[in-house]
PDB file of N, CA and C in Angstrom:
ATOM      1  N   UNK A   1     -75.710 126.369 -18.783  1.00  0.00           N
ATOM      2  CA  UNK A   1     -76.960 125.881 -18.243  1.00  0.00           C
ATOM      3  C   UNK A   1     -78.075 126.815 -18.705  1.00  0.00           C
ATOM      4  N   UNK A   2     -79.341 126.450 -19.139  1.00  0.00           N
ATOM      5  CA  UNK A   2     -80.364 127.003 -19.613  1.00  0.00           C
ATOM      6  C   UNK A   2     -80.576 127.729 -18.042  1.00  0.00           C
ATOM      7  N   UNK A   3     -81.106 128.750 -18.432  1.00  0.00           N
ATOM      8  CA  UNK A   3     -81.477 130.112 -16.954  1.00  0.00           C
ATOM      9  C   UNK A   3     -82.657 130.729 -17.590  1.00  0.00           C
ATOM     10  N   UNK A   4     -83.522 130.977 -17.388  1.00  0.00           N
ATOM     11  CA  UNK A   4     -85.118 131.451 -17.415  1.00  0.00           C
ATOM     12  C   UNK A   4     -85.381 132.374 -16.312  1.00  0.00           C
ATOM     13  N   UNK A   5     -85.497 133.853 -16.852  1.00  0.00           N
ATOM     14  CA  UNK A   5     -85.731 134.715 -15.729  1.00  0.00           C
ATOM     15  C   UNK A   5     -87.789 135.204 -15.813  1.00  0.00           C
ATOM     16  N   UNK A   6     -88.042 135.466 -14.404  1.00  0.00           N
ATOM     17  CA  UNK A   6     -89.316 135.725 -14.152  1.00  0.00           C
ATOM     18  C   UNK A   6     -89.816 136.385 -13.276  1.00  0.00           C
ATOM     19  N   UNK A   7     -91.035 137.639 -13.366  1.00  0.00           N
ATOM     20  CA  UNK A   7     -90.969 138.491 -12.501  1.00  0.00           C
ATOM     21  C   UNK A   7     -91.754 137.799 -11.040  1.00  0.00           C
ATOM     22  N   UNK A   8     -90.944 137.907 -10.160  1.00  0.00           N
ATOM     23  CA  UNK A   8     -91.882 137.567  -8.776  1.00  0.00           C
ATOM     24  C   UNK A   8     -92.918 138.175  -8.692  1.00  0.00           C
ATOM     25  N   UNK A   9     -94.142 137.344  -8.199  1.00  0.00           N
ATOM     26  CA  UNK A   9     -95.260 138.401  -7.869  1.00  0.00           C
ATOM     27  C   UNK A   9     -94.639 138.441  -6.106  1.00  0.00           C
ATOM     28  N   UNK A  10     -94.812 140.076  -5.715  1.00  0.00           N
ATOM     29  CA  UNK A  10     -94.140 141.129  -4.658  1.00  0.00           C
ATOM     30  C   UNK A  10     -94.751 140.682  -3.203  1.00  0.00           C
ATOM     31  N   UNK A  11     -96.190 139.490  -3.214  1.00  0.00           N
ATOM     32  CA  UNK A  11     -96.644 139.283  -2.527  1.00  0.00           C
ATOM     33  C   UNK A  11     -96.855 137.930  -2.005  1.00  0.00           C
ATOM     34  N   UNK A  12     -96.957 136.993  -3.135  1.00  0.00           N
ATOM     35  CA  UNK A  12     -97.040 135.632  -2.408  1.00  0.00           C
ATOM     36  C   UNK A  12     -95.592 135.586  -3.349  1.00  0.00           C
ATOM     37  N   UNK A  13     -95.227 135.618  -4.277  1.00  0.00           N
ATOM     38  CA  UNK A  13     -93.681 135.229  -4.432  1.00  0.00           C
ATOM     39  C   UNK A  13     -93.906 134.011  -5.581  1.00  0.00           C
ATOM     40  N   UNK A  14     -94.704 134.381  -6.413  1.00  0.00           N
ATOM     41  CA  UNK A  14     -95.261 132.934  -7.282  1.00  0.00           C
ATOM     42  C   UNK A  14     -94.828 133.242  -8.472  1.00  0.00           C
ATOM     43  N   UNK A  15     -94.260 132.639  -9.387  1.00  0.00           N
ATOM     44  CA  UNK A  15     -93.431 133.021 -10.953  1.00  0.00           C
ATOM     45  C   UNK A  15     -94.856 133.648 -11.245  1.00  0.00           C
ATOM     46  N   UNK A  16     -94.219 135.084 -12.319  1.00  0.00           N
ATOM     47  CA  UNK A  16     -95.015 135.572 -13.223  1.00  0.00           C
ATOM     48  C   UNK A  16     -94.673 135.613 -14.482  1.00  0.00           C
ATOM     49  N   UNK A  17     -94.498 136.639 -14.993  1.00  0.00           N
ATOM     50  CA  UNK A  17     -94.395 137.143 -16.587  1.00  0.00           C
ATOM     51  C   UNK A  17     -92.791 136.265 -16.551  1.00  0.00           C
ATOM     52  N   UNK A  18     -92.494 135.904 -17.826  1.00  0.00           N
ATOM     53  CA  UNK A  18     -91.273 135.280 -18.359  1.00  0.00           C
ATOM     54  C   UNK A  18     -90.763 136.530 -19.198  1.00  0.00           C
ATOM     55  N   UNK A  19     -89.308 136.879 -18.815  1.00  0.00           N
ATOM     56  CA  UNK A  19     -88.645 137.731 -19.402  1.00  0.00           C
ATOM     57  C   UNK A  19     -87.769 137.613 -20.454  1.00  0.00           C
ATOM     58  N   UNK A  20     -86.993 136.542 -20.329  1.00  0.00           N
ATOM     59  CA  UNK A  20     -85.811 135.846 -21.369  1.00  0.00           C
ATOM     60  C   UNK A  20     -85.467 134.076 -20.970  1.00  0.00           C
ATOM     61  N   UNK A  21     -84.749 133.656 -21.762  1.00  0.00           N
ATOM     62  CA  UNK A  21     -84.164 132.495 -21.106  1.00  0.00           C
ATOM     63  C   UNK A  21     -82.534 132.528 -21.921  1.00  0.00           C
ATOM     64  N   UNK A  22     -82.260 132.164 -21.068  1.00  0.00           N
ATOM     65  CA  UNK A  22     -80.240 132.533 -21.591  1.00  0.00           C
ATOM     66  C   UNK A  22     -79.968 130.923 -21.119  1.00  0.00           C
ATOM     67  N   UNK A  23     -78.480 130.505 -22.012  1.00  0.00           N
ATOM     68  CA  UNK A  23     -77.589 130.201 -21.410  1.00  0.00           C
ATOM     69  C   UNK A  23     -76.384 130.791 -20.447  1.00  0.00           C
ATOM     70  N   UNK A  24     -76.116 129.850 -19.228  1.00  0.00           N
ATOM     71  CA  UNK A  24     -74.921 130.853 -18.751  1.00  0.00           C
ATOM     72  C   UNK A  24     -74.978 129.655 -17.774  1.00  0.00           C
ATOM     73  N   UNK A  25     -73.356 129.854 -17.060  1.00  0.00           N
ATOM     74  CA  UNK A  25     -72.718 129.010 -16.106  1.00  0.00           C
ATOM     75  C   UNK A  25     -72.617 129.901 -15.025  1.00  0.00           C
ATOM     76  N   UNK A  26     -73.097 131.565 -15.294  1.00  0.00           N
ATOM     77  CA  UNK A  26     -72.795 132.390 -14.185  1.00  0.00           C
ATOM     78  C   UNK A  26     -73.508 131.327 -12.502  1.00  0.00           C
ATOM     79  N   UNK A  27     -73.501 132.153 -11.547  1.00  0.00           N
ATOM     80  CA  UNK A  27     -73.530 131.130 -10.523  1.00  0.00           C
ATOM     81  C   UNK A  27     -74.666 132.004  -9.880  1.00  0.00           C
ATOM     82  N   UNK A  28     -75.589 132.595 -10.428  1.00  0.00           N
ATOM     83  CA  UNK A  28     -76.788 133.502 -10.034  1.00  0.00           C
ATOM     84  C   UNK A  28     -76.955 133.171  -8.123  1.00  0.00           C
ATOM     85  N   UNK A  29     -76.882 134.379  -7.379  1.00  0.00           N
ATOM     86  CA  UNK A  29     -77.431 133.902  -6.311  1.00  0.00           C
ATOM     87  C   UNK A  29     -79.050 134.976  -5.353  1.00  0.00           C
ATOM     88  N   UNK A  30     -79.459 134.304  -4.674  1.00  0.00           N
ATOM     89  CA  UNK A  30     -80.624 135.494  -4.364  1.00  0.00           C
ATOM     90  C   UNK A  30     -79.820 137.095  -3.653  1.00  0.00           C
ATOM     91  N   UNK A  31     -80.527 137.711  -4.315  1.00  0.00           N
ATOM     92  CA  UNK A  31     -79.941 139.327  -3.837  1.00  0.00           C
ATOM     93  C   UNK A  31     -78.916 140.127  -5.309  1.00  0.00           C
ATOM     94  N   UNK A  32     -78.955 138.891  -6.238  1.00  0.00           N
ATOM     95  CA  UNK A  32     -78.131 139.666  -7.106  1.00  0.00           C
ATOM     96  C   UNK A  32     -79.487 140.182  -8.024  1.00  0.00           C
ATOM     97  N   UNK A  33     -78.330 141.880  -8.380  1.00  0.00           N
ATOM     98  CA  UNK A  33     -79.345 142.129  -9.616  1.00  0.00           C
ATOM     99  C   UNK A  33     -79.420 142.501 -10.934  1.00  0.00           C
ATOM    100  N   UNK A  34     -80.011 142.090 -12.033  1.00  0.00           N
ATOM    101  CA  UNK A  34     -79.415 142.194 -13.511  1.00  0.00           C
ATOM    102  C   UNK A  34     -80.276 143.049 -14.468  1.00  0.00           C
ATOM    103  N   UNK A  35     -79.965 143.360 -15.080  1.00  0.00           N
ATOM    104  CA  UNK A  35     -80.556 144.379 -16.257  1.00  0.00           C
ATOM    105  C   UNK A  35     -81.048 143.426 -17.203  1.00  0.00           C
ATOM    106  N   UNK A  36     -82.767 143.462 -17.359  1.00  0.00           N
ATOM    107  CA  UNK A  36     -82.573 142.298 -18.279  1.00  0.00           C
ATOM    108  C   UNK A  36     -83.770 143.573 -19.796  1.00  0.00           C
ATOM    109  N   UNK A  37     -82.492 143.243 -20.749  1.00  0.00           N
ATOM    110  CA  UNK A  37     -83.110 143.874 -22.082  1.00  0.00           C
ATOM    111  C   UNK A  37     -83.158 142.974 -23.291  1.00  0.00           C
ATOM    112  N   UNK A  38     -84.982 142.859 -23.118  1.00  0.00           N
ATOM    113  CA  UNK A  38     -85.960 141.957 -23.978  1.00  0.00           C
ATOM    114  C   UNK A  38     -87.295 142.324 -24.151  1.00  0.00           C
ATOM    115  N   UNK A  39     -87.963 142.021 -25.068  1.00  0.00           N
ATOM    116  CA  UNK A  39     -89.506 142.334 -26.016  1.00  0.00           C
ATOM    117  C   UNK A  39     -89.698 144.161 -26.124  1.00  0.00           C
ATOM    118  N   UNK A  40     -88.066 145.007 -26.216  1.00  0.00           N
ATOM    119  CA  UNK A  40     -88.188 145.976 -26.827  1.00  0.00           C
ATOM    120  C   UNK A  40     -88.807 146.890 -25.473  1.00  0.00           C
ATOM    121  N   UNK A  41     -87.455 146.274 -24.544  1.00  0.00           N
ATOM    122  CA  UNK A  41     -88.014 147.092 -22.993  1.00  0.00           C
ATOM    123  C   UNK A  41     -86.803 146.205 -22.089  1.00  0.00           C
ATOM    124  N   UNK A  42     -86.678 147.979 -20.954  1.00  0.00           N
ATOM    125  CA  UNK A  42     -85.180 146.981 -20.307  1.00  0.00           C
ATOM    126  C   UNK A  42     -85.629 146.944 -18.615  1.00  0.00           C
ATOM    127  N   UNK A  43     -85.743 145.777 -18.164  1.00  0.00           N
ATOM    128  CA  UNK A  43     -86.319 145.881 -16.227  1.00  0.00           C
ATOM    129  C   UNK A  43     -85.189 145.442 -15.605  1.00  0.00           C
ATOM    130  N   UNK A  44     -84.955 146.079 -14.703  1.00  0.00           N
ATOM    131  CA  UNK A  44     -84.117 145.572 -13.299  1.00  0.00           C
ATOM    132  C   UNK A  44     -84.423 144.338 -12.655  1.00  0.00           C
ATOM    133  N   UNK A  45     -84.317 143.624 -12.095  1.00  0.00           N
ATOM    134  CA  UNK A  45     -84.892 142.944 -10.813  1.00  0.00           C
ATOM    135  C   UNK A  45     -83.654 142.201 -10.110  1.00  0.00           C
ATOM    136  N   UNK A  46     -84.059 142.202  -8.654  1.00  0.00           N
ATOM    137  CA  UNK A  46     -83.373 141.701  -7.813  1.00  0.00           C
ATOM    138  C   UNK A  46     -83.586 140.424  -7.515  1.00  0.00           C
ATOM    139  N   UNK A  47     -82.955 139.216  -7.549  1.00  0.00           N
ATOM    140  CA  UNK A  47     -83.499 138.033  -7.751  1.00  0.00           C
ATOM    141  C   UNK A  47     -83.661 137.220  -6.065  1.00  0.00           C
ATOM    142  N   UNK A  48     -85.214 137.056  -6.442  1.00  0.00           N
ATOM    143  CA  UNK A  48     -85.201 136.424  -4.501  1.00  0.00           C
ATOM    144  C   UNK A  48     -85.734 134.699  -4.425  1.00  0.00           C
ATOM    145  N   UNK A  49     -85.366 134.211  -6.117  1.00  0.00           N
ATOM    146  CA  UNK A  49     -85.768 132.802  -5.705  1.00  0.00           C
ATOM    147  C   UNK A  49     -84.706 131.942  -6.931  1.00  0.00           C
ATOM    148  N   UNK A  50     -83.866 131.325  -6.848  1.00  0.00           N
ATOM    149  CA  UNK A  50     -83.040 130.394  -7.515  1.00  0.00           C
ATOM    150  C   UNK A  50     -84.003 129.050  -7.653  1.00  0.00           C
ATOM    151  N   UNK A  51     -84.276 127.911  -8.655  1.00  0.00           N
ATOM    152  CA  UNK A  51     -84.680 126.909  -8.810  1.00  0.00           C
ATOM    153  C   UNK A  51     -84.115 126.489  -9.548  1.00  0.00           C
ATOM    154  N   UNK A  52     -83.254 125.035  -9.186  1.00  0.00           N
ATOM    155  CA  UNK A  52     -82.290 124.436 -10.163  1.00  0.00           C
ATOM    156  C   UNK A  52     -83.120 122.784 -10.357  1.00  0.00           C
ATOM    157  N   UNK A  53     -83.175 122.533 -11.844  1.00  0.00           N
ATOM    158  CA  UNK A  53     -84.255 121.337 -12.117  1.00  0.00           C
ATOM    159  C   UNK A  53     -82.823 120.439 -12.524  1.00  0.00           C
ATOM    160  N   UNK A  54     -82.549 118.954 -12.167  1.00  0.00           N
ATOM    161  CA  UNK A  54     -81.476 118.251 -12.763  1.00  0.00           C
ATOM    162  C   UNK A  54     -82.645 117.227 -13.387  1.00  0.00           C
ATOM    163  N   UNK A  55     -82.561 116.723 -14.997  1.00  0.00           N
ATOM    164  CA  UNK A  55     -83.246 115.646 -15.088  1.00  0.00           C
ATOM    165  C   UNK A  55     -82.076 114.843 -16.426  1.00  0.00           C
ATOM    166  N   UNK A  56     -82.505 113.623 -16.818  1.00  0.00           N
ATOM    167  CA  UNK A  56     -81.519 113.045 -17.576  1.00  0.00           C
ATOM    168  C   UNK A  56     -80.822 113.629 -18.494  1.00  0.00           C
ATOM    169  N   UNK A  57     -81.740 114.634 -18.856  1.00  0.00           N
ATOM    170  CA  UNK A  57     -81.553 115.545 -20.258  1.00  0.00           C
ATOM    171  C   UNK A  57     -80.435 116.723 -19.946  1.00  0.00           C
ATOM    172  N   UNK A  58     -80.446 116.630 -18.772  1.00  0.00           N
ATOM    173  CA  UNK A  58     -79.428 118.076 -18.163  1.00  0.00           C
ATOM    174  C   UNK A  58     -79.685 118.982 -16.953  1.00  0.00           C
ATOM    175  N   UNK A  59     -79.411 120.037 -17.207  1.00  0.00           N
ATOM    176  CA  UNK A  59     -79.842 120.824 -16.002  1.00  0.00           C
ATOM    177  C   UNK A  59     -80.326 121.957 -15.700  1.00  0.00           C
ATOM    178  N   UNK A  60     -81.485 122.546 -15.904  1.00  0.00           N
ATOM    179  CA  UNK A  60     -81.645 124.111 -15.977  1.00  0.00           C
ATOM    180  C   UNK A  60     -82.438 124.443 -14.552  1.00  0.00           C
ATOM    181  N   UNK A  61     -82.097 126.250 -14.563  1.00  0.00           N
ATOM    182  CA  UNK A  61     -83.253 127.093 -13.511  1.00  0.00           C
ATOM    183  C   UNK A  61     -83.737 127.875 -13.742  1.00  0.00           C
ATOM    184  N   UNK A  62     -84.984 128.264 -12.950  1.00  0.00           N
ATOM    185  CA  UNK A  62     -85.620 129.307 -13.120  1.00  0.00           C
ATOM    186  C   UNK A  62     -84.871 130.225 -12.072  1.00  0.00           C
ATOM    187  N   UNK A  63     -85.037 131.625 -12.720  1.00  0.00           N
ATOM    188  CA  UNK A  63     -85.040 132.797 -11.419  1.00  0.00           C
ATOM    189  C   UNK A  63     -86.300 133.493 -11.531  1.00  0.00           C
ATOM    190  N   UNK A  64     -86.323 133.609 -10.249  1.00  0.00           N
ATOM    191  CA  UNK A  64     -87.627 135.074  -9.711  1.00  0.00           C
ATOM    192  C   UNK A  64     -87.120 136.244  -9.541  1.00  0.00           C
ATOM    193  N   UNK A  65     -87.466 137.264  -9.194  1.00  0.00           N
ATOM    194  CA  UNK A  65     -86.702 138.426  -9.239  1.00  0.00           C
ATOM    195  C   UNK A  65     -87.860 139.671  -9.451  1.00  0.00           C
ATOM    196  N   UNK A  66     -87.908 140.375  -8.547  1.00  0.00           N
ATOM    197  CA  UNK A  66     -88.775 141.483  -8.106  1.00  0.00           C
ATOM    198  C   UNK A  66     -87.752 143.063  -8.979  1.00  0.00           C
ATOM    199  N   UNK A  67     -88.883 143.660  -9.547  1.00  0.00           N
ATOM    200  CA  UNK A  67     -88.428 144.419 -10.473  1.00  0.00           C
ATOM    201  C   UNK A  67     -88.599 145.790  -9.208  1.00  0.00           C
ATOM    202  N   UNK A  68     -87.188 146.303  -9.715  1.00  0.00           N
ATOM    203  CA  UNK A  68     -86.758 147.251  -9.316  1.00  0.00           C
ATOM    204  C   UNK A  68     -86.970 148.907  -9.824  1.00  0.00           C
TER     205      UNK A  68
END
């Protein structure tokens, strides 16, 4: 499944900066946290929002995730 990670803004909680987008079947849930190394720089974040989109074409999500 296409997965798109993004930094939470810390205060209202609204997608920010786009970090990567991966495939993966992992089963991401809020509270997990991943090392993400991309644009020649590596951030933590703890992920506090899952969004799963189903449309004819398939199925992808975004994550949020407050950098650590």
């Amino acid at each position: 499944m296409q997965t798109a990670f993004y930094e939470a803004d810390p205060f209202s909680g609204s997608k920010g900066e786009h970090f990567a987008t991966i495939e993966s079947d992992y089963r991401w849930e809020k509270g997990d946290e991943v090392w993400i190394e991309a644009k020649g720089r590596r951030v933590k974040l703890r992920i506090t929002w899952v969004h799963v989109t189903v449309t004819d074409a398939g199925v992808s999500r975004e994550l949020l995730g407050l950098k650590l």
